[in-house]
Protein backbone atom coordinates (compact mmCIF):
# COMPACT_ATOMS: atom_id res chain seq x y z
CA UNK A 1 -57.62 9.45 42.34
CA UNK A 2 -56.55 6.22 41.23
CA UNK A 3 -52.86 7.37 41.17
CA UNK A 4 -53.42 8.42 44.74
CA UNK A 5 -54.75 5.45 45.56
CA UNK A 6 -51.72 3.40 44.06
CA UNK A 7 -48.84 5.16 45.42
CA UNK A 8 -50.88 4.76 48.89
CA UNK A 9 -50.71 0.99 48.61
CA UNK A 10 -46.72 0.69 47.27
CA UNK A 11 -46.06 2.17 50.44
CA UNK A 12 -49.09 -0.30 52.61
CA UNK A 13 -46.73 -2.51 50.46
CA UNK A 14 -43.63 -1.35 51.22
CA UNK A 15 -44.29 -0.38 55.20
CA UNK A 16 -45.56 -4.18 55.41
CA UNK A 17 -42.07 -5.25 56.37
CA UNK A 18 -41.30 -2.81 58.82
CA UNK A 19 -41.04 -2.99 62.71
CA UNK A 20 -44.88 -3.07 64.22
CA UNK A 21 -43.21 -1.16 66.96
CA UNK A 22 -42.42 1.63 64.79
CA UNK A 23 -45.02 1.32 61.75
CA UNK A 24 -48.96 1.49 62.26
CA UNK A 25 -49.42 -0.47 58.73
CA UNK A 26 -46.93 -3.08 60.12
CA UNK A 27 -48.62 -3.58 63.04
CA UNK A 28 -51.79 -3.72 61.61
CA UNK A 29 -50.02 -6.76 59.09
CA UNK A 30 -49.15 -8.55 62.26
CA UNK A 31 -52.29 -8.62 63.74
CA UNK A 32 -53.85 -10.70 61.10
CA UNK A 33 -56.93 -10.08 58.60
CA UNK A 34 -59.25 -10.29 61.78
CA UNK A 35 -57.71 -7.59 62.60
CA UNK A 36 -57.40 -5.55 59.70
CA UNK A 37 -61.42 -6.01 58.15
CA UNK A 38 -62.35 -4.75 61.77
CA UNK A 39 -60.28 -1.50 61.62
CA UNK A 40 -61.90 -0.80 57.97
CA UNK A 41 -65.46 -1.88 59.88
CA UNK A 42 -64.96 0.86 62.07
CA UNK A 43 -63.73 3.73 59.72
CA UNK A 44 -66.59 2.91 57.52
CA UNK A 45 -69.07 2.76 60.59
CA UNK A 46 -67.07 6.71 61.78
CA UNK A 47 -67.76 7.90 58.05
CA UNK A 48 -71.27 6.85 57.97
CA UNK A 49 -72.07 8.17 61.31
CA UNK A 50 -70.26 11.64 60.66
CA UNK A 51 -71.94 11.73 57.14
CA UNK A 52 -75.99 11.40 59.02
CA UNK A 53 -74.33 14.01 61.85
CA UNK A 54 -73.33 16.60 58.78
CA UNK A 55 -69.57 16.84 59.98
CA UNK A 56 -68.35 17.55 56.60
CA UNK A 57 -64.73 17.76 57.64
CA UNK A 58 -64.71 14.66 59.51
CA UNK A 59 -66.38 13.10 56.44
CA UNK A 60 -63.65 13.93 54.75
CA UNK A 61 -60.43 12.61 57.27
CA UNK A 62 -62.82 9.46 58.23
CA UNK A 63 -62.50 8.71 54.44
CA UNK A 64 -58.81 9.22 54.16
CA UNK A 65 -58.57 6.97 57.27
CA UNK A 66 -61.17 4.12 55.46
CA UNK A 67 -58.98 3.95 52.37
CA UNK A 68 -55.65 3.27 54.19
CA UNK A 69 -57.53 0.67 56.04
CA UNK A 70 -59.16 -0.12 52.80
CA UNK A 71 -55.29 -0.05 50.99
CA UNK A 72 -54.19 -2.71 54.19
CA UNK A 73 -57.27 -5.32 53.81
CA UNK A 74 -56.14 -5.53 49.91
CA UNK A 75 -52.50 -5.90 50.60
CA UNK A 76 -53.07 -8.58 52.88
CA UNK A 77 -55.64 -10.00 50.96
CA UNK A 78 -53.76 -10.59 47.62
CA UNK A 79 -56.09 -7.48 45.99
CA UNK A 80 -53.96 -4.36 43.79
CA UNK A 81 -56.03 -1.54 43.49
CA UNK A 82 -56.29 -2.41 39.86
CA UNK A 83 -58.27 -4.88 40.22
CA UNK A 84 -60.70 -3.05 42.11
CA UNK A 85 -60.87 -0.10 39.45
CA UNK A 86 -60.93 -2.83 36.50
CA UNK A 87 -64.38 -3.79 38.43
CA UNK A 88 -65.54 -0.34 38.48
CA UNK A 89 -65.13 -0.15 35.31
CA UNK A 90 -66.70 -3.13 34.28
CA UNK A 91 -69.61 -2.31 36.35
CA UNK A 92 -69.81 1.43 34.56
CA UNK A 93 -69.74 -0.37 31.05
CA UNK A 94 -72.67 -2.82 32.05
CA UNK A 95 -74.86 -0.72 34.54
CA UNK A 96 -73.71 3.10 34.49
CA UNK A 97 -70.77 4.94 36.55
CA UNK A 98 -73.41 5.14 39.80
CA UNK A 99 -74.33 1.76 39.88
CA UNK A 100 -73.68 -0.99 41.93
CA UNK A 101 -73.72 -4.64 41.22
CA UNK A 102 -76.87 -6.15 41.66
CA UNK A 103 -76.13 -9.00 43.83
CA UNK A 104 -78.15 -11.56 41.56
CA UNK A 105 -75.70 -10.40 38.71
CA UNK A 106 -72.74 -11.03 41.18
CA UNK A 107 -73.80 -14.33 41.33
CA UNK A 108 -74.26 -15.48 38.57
CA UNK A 109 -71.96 -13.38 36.77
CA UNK A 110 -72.16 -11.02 33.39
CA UNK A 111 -74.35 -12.12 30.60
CA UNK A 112 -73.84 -10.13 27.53
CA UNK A 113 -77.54 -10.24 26.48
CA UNK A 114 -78.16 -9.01 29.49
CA UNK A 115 -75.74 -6.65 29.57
CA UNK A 116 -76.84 -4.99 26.37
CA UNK A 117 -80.62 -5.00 27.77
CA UNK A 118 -79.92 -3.43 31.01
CA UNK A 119 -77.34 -0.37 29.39
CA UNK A 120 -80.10 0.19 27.06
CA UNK A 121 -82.80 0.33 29.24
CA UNK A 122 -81.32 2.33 31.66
């Protein structure tokens, strides 16, 4: 997925420049990072809603739609996809693949002790 995922932002990247008249991502550019975090608000509000509904099919284009929004929000805020999956993986190596961050760990950052604990307790 993560090649997917990179050749979707080269062309975020690449459509950034175009004519908002002709190009969604362009426009989307133009309209500033207001504009952009509200469009991925709403795709992930559509996928969450269609998920509780059981529309597996729109589950499925809703999340298409989130991660172009998703793709946008990076480009314009100076995030490359690998950055995000170097997180992921750090966050597998200190917590398992299913985890998320606690936000107290966030925080305050990694602590290799800790670290060590937590993978071997869980």
């Amino acid at each position: 997925m993560d090649d997917s995922l990179q050749r979707l932002f080269n062309a975020v990247l690449a459509a950034r420049a175009r004519d908002p008249a002709a190009s969604r991502t362009a426009k989307l550019f133009q309209g500033g990072i207001e504009k952009i975090a509200r469009k991925v608000a709403e795709e992930a509000v559509e996928v969450g809603i269609d998920a509780v509904l059981m529309r597996r099919q729109r589950v499925i284009l809703e999340s298409a739609d989130l991660l172009y929004n998703l793709s946008v929000l990076w480009a314009a805020s100076g995030v490359t996809p690998d950055e995000v999956l170097r997180e992921m993986d750090r966050r597998e190596t200190l917590y398992g693949i299913a985890e998320k961050l606690p936000k107290s760990a966030r925080k305050a950052g990694p602590k290799k002790a800790g670290a060590r604990t937590l993978r071997a307790a869980g």
